[in-house]
C-alpha atoms as a PDB file:
ATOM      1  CA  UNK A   1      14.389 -13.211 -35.934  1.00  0.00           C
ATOM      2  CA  UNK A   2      11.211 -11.679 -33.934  1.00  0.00           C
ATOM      3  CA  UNK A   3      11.093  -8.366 -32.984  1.00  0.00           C
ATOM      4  CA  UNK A   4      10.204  -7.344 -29.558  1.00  0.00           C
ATOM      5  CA  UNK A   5       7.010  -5.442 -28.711  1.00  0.00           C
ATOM      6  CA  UNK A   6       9.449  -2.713 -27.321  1.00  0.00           C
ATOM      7  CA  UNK A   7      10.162  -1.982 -30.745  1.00  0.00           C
ATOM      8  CA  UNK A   8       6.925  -1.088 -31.864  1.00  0.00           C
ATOM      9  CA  UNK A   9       6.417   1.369 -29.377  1.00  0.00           C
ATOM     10  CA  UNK A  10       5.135  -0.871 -26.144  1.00  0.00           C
ATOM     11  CA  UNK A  11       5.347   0.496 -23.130  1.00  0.00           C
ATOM     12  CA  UNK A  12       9.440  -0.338 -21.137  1.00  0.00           C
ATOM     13  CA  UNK A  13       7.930  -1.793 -17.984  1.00  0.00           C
ATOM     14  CA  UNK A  14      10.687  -1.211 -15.078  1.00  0.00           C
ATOM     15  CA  UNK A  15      10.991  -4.817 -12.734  1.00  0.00           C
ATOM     16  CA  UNK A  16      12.283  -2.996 -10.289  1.00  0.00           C
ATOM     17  CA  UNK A  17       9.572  -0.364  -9.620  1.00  0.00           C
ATOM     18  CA  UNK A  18      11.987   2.322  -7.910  1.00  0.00           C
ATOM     19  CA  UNK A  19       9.242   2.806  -5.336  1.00  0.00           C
ATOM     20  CA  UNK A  20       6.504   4.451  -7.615  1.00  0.00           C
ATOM     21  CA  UNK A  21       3.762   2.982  -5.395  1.00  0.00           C
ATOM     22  CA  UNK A  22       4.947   4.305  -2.120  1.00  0.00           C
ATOM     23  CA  UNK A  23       1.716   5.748  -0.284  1.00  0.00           C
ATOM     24  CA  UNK A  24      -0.688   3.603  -2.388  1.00  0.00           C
ATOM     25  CA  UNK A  25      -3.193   1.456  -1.091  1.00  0.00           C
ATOM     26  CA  UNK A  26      -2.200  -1.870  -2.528  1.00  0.00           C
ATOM     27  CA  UNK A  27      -3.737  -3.952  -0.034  1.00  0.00           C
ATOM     28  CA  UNK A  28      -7.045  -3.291  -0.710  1.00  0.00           C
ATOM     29  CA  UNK A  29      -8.191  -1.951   3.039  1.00  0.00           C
ATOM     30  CA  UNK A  30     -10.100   0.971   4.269  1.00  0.00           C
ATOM     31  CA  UNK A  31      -8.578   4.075   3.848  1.00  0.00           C
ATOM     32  CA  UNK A  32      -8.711   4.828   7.781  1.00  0.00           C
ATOM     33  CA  UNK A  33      -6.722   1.732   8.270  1.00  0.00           C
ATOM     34  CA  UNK A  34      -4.306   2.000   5.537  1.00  0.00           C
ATOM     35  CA  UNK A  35      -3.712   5.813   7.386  1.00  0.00           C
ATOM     36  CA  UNK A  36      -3.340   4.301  10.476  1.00  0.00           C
ATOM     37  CA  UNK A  37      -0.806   1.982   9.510  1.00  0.00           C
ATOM     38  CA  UNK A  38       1.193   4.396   7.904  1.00  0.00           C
ATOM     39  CA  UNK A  39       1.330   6.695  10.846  1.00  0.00           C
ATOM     40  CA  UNK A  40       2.030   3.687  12.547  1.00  0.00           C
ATOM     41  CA  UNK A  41       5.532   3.186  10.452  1.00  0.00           C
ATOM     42  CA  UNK A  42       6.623   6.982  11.211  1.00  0.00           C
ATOM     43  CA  UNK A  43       5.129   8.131   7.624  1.00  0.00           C
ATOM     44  CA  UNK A  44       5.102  11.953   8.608  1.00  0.00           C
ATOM     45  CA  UNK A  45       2.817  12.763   5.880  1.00  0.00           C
ATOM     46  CA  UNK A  46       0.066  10.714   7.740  1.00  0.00           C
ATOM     47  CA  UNK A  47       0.182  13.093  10.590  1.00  0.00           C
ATOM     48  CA  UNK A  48       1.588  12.172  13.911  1.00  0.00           C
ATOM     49  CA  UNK A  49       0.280   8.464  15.170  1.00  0.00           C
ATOM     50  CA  UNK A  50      -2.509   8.306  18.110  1.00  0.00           C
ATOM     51  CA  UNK A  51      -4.139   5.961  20.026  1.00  0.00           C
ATOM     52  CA  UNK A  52      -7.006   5.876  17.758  1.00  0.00           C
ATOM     53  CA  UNK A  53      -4.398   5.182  14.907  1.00  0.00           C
ATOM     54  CA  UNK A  54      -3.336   2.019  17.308  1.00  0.00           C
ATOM     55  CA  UNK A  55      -7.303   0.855  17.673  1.00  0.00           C
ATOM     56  CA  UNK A  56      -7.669   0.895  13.866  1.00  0.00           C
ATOM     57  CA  UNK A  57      -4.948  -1.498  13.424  1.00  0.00           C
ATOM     58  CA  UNK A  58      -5.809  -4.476  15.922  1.00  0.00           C
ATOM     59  CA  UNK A  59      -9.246  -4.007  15.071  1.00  0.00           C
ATOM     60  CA  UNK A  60      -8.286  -4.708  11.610  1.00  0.00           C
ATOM     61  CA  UNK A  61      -5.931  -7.433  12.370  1.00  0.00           C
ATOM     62  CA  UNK A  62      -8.805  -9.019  14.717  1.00  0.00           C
ATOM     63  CA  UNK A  63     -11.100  -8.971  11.953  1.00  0.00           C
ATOM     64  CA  UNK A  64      -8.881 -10.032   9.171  1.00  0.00           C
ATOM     65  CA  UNK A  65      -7.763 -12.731  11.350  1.00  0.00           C
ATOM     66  CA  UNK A  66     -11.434 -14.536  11.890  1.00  0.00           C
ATOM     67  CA  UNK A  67     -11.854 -14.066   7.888  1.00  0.00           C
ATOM     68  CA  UNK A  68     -14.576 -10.905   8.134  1.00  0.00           C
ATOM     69  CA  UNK A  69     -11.954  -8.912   6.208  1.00  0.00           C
END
């Protein structure tokens, strides 16, 4: 019988990723928007959200939306 790669010292890979990534910018956007967004959700260590905060977003959205993004 094979042996797994586990057993010769591979890395254990958890599928359920027990929110590690929380506050990383996965999605590949500008940091200002990625902020914003967060803010946005309530995500206190973001700082409180503004109106600027609510620009970034749409902006985003508008642009991402006609395929400049």
């Amino acid at each position: 019988m094979a042996k797994s790669g586990a057993s010769k010292g591979a890395k254990k890979i958890n599928a359920f990723n027990d929110g590690k990534l929380e506050g990383v910018n996965v999605a590949s956007m500008p940091d200002h928007v990625f902020e914003s967004i967060q803010r946005q959700y309530g995500n206190k260590k973001y700082g409180e959200y503004t109106i600027e905060d609510k620009k970034n977003v749409i902006n985003h959205y508008k642009k991402q939306k006609k395929g400049k993004v």
